[in-house]
Protein backbone atom coordinates (compact mmCIF):
# COMPACT_ATOMS: atom_id res chain seq x y z
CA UNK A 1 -9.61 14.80 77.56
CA UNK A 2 -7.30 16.78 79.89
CA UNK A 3 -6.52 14.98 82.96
CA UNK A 4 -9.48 12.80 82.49
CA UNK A 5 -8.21 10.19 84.77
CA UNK A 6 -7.24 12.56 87.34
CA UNK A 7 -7.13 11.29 91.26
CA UNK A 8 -7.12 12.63 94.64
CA UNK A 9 -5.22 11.98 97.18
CA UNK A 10 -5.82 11.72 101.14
CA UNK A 11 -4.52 15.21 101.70
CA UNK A 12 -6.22 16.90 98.82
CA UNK A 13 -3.48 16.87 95.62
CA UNK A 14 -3.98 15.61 92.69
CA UNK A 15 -2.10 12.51 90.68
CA UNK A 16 -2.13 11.45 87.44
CA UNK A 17 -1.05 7.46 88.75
CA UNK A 18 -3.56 6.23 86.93
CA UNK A 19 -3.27 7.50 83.61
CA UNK A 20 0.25 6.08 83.83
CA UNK A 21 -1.04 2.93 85.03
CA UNK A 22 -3.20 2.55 81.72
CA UNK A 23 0.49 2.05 79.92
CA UNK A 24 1.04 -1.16 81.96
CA UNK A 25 -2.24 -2.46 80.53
CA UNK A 26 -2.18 -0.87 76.73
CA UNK A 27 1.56 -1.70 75.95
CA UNK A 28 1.57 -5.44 76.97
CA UNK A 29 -2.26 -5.83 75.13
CA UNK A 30 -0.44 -4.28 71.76
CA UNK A 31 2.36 -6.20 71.87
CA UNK A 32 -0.04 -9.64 72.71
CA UNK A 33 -2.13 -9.16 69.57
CA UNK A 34 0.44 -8.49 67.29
CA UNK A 35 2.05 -11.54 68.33
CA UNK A 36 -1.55 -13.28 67.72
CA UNK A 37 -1.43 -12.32 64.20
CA UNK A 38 1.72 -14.00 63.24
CA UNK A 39 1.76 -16.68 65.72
CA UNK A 40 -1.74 -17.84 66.03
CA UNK A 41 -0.99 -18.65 69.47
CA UNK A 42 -2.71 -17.31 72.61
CA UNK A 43 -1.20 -18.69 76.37
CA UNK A 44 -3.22 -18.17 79.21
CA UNK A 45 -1.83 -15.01 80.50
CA UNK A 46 -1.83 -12.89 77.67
CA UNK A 47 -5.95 -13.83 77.28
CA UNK A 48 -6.27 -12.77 80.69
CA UNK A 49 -4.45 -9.27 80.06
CA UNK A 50 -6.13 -8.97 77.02
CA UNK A 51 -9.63 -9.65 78.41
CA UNK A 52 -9.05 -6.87 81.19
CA UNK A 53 -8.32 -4.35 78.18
CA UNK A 54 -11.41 -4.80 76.51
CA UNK A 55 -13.15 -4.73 80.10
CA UNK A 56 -11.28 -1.44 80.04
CA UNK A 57 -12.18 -0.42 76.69
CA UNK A 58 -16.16 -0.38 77.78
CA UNK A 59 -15.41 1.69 81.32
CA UNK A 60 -12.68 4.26 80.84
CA UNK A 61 -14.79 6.47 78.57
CA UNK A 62 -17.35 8.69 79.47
CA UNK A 63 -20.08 6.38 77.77
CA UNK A 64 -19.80 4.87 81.15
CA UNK A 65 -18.54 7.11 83.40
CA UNK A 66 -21.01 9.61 82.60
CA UNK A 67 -23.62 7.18 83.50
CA UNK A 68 -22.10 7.00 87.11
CA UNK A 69 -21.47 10.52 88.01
CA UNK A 70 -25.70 10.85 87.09
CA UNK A 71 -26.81 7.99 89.58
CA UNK A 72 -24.51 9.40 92.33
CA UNK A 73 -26.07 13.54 91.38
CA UNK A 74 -29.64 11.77 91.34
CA UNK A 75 -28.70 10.29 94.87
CA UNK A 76 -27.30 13.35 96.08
CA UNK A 77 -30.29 15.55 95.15
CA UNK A 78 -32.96 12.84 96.85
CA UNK A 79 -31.04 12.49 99.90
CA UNK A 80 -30.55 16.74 99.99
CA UNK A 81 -34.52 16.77 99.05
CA UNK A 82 -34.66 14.78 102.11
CA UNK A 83 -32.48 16.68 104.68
CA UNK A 84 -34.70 19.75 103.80
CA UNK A 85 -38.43 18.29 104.06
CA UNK A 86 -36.74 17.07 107.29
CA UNK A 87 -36.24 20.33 108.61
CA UNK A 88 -32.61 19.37 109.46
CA UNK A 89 -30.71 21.54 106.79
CA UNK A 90 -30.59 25.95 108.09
CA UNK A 91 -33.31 27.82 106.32
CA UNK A 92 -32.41 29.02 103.44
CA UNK A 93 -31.69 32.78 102.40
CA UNK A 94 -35.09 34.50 100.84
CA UNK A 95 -33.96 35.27 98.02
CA UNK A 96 -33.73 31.28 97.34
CA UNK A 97 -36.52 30.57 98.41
CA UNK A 98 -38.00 33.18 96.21
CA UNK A 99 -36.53 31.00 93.04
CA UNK A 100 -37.34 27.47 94.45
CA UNK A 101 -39.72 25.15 92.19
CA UNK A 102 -42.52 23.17 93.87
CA UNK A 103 -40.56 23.42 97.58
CA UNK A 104 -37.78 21.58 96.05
CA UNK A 105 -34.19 22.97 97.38
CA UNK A 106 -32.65 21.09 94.21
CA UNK A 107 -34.08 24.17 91.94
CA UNK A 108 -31.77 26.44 93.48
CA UNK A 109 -28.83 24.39 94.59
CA UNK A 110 -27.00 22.97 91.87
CA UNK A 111 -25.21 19.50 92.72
CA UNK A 112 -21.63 18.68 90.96
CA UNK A 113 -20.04 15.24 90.99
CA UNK A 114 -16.69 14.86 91.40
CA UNK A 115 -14.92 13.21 88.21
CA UNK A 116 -12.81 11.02 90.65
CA UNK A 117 -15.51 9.06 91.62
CA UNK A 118 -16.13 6.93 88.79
CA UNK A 119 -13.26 6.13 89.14
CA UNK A 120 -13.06 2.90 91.22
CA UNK A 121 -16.79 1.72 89.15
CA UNK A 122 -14.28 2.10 86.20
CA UNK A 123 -11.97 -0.24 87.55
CA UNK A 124 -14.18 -2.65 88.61
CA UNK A 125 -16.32 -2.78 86.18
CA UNK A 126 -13.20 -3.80 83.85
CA UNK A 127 -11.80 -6.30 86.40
CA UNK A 128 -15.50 -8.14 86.39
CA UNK A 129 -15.95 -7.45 82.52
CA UNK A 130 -12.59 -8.84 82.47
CA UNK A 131 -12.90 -12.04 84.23
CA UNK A 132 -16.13 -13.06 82.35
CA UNK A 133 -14.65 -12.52 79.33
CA UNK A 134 -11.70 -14.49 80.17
CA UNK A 135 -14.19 -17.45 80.90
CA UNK A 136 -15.51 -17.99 77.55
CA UNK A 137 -14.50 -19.76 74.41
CA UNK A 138 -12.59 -17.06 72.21
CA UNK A 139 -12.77 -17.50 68.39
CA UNK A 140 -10.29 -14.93 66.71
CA UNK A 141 -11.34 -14.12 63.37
CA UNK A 142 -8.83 -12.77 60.81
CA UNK A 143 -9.30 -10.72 57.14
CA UNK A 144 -7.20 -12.44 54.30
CA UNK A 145 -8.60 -9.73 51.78
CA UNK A 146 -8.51 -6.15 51.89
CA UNK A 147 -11.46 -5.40 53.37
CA UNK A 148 -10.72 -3.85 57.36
CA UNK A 149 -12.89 -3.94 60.76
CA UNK A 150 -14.64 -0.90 61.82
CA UNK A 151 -12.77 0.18 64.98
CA UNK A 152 -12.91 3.21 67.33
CA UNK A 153 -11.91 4.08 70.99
CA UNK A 154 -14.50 1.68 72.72
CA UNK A 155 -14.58 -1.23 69.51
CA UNK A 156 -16.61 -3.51 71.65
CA UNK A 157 -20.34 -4.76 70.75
CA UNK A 158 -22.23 -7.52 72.81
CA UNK A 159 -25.49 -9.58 71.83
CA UNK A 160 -27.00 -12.20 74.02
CA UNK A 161 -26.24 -15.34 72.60
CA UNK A 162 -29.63 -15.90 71.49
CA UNK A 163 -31.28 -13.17 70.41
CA UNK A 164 -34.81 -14.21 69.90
CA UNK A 165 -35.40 -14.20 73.64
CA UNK A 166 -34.67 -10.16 73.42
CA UNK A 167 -33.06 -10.11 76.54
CA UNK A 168 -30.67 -6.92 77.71
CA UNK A 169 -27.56 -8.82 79.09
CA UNK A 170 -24.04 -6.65 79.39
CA UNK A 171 -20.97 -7.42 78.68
CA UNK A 172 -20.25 -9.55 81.56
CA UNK A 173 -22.86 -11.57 81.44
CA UNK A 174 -22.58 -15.38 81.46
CA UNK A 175 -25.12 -15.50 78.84
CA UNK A 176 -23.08 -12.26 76.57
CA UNK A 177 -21.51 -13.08 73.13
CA UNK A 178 -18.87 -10.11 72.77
CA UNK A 179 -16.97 -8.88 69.76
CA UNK A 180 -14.04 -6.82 69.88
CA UNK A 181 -12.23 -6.21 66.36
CA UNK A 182 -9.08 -5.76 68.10
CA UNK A 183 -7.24 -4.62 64.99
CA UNK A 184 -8.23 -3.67 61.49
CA UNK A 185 -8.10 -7.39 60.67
CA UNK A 186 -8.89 -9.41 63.40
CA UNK A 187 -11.49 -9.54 65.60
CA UNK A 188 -12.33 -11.55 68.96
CA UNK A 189 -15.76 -12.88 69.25
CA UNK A 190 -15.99 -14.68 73.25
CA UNK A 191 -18.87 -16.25 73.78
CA UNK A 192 -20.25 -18.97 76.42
CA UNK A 193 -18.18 -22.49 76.26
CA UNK A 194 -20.27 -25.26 74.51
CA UNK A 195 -20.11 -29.21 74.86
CA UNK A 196 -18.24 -29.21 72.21
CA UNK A 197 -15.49 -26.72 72.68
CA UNK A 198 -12.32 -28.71 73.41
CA UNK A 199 -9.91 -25.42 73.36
CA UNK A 200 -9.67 -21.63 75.11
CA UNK A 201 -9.48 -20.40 71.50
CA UNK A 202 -9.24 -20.89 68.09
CA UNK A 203 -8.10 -18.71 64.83
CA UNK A 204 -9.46 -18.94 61.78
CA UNK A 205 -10.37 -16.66 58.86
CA UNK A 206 -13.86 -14.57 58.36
CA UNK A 207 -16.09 -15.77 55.81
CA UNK A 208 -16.74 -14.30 52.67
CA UNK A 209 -19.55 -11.55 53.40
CA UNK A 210 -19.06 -11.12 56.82
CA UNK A 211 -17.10 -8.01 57.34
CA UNK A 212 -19.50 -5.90 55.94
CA UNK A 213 -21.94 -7.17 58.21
CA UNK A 214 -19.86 -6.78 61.13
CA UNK A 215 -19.13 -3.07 60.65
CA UNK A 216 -22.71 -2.39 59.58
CA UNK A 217 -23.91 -4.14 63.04
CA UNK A 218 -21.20 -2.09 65.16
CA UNK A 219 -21.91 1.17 63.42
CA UNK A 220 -25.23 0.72 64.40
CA UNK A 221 -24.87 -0.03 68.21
CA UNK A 222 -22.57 3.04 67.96
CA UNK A 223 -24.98 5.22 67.01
C-alpha cells in the first residue's frame, strides 16, 4: 500500500521515517536467519531482533491496524453521541436533521480515522509481542527434503500451549506457543520454558509428516 506507514509531523507534513525505519529491522532479521541456516547458531542479540520482527510481522498490516482505527471510530461516535444528547454540540442544519436515524447525529455525520494513529499501537504491540517472544524456549525446525513451509506477509500462527482448555491467548501471552516459518525451510516454534529446558534454543530437523500438517494448520488460521 502507498504510503501505508505514513506520519505526521508537529506542524502538519508528512514523513515517510518510518517506512525507512522498517529497513533497520528487515535487513539485520534476513541476514540473522540466513546465518541460522548454515550456522545453527543463535546469540542473544540476534533472537532479540528477530523476536521484534515477528512482533512486527503480526502489527504492521492492516489485520491489526484495521482493528484499531474501528475501536478509536466506535469511541469517537459514542463520545459525539454524547456531546449531542448533551445539548453541548450547535444544532444542527434541518436538512440533517431531516436524515438523522433514531436521534442519532452519527447517521448523518460520518467519522474518519486518521491512518497515523495506529501507528504507535503498531509499535508497541511489536515491542511487547517482541519481548514475550524473546522469553521463551525457541526450537528451530528445519526441512531436509523438498517439501517447503507455507509462508506469506504475516507467517505467524499461535495456539495456547494446551489446547484442551480452549482458551483465546495472543501472541504475547505467557501461556502462547507461536510458530513462525521464517523461511521456506525453517520454522521457529517459541513456546513457554519447561524444567527441563537447559538452552535459549535448539535446531533440529521436522519430522517426517509434519510439514503438511503445519501448512494445513496455518492455511486454516489464515482463512
Amino acid at each position: 500500500l502507498d504510503y501505508y506507514y505514513e506520519q505526521l509531523k508537529p506542524d502538519g507534513s508528512k514523513t515517510q521515517m518510518l517506512e525507512d525505519g522498517f529497513q533497520t529491522i528487515e535487513t539485520p532479521a534476513i541476514g540473522i536467519i540466513r546465518n541460522i541456516s548454515t550456522s545453527q547458531k543463535l546469540s542473544s542479540d540476534d533472537k532479540g531482533c528477530l523476536a521484534f520482527y515477528i512482533g512486527l510481522l503480526l502489527t504492521r498490516g492492516p489485520s491489526f491496524r484495521d482493528g484499531i482505527h474501528e475501536i478509536h471510530k466506535h469511541s469517537a461516535e459514542i463520545m459525539l453521541q454524547k456531546e449531542y444528547e448533551s445539548g453541548r454540540l450547535p444544532e444542527p442544519p434541518a436538512i440533517l436533521k431531516k436524515h438523522m436515524v433514531n436521534n442519532d447525529i452519527t447517521s448523518v455525520i460520518k467519522t474518519v480515522i486518521l491512518p497515523h494513529v495506529s501507528l504507535q499501537y503498531m509499535y508497541d504491540s511489536a515491542n511487547t509481542i517482541g519481548q514475550s517472544l524473546y522469553n521463551k524456549k525457541w526450537d528451530i525446525y528445519y526441512i531436509k527434503n523438498s517439501e517447503f513451509f507455507v509462508t506469506s506477509d504475516t507467517p505467524v500462527i499461535f495456539e495456547p500451549i494446551n489446547p484442551e482448555t480452549n482458551q483465546a491467548v495472543g501472541p504475547a501471552s505467557p501461556e502462547s506457543l507461536v510458530l513462525c516459518p521464517i523461511a521456506k525451510k525453517m520454522l521457529i516454534a517459541a513456546r513457554p520454558y519447561c524444567k527441563s529446558d537447559c538452552s535459549g534454543f535448539e535446531f533440529m530437523p521436522v519430522k517426517d509428516g509434519m510439514v503438511e500438517k503445519l501448512n494445513e494448520f496455518m492455511c486454516f488460521n489464515a482463512q
